[in-house]
C-alpha atoms as a PDB file:
ATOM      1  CA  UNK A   1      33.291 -29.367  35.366  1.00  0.00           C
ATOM      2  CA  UNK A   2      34.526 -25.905  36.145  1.00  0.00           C
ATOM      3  CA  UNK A   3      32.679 -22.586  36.192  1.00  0.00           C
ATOM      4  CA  UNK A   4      34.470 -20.511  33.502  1.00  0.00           C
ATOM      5  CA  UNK A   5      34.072 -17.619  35.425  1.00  0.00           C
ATOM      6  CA  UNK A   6      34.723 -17.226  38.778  1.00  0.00           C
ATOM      7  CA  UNK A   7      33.477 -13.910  40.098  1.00  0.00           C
ATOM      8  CA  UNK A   8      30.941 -11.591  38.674  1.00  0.00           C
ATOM      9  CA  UNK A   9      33.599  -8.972  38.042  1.00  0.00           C
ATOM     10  CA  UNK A  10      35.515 -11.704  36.065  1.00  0.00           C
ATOM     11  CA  UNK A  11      31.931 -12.096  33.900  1.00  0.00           C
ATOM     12  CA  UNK A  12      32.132  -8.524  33.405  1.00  0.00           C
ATOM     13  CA  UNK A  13      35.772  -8.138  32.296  1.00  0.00           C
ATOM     14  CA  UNK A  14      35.617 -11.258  30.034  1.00  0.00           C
ATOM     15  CA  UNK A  15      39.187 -10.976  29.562  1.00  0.00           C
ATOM     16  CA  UNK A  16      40.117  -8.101  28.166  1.00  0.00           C
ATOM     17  CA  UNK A  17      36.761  -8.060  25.888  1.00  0.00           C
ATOM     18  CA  UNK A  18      34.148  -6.777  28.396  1.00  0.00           C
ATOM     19  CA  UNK A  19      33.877  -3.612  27.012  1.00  0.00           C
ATOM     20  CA  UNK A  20      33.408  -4.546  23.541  1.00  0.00           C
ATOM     21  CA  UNK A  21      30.907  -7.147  24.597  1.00  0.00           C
ATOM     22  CA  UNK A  22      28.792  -5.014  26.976  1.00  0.00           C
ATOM     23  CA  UNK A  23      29.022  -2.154  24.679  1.00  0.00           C
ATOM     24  CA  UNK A  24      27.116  -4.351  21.767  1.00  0.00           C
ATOM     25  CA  UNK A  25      24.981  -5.322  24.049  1.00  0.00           C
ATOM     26  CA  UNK A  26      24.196  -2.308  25.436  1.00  0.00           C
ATOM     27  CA  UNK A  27      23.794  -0.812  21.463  1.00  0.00           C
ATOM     28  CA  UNK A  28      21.518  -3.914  20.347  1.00  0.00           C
ATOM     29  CA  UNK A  29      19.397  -3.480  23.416  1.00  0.00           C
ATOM     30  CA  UNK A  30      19.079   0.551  22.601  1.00  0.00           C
ATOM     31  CA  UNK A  31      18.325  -0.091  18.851  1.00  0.00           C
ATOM     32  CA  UNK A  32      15.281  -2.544  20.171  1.00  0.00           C
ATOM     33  CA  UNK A  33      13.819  -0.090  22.201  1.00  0.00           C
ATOM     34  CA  UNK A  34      14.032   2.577  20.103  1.00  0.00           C
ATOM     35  CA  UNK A  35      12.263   0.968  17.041  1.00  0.00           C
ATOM     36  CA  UNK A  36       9.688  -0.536  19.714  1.00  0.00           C
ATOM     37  CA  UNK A  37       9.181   3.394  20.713  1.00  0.00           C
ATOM     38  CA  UNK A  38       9.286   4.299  16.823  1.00  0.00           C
ATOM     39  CA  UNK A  39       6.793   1.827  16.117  1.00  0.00           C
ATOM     40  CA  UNK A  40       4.306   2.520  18.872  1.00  0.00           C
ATOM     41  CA  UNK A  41       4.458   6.515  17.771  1.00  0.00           C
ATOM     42  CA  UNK A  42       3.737   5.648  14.126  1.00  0.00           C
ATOM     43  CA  UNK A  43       1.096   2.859  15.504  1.00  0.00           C
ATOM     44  CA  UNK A  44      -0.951   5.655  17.659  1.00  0.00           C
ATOM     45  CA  UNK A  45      -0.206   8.397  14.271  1.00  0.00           C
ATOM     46  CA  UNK A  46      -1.911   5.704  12.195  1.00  0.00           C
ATOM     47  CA  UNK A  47      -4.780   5.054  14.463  1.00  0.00           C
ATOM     48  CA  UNK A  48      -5.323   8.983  14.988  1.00  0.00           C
ATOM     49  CA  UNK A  49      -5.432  10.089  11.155  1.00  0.00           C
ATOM     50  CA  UNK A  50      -7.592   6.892  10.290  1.00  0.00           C
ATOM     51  CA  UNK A  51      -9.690   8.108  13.191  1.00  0.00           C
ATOM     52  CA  UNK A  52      -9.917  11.102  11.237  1.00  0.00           C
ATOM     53  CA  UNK A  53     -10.074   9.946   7.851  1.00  0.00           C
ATOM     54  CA  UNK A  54     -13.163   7.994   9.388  1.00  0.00           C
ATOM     55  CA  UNK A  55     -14.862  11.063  11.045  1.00  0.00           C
ATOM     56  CA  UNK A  56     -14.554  13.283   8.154  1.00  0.00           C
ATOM     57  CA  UNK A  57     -15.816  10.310   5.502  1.00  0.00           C
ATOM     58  CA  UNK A  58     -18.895  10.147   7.775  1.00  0.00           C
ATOM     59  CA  UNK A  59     -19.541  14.004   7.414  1.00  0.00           C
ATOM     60  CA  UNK A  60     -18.871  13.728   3.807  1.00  0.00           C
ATOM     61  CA  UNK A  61     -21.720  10.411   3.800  1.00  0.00           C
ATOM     62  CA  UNK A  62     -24.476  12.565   5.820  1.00  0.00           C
ATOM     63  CA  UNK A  63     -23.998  15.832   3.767  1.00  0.00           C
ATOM     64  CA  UNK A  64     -24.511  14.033   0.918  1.00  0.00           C
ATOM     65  CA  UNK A  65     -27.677  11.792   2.068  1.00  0.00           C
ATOM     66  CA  UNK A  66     -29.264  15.498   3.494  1.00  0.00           C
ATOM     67  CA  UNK A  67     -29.077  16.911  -0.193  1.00  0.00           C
ATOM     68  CA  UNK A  68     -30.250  13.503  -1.661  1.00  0.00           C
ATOM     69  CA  UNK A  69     -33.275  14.026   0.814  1.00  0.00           C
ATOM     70  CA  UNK A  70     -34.124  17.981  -0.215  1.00  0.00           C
END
């Protein structure tokens, strides 16, 4: 059995299609991060306007049991 490649520059050329391969590569790998990014920033949004939502309900729930009361 023999190594299809024998140097690591020879991995890297691939022929003559290293720079199409790398270059997909190097786009899919970008796309991944930036929807992991994307999805973290609209993950913590979420969290802080819930967190909100939450805190202002809870006003909303005492201002109303404090009239109830008078």
């Amino acid at each position: 059995m023999q190594p299809y490649f024998y140097s690591v520059s020879e991995f890297i050329a691939m022929g003559t299609h290293g720079v199409f391969v790398w270059s997909c590569w190097a786009i899919t790998v970008g796309m991944i991060l930036i929807f992991i990014w994307y999805s973290r920033k609209q993950r913590h949004a979420l969290i802080k306007e819930l967190t909100i939502q939450q805190a202002r309900q809870a006003q909303r729930n005492a201002t109303t049991s404090k009239s109830m009361d008078l």
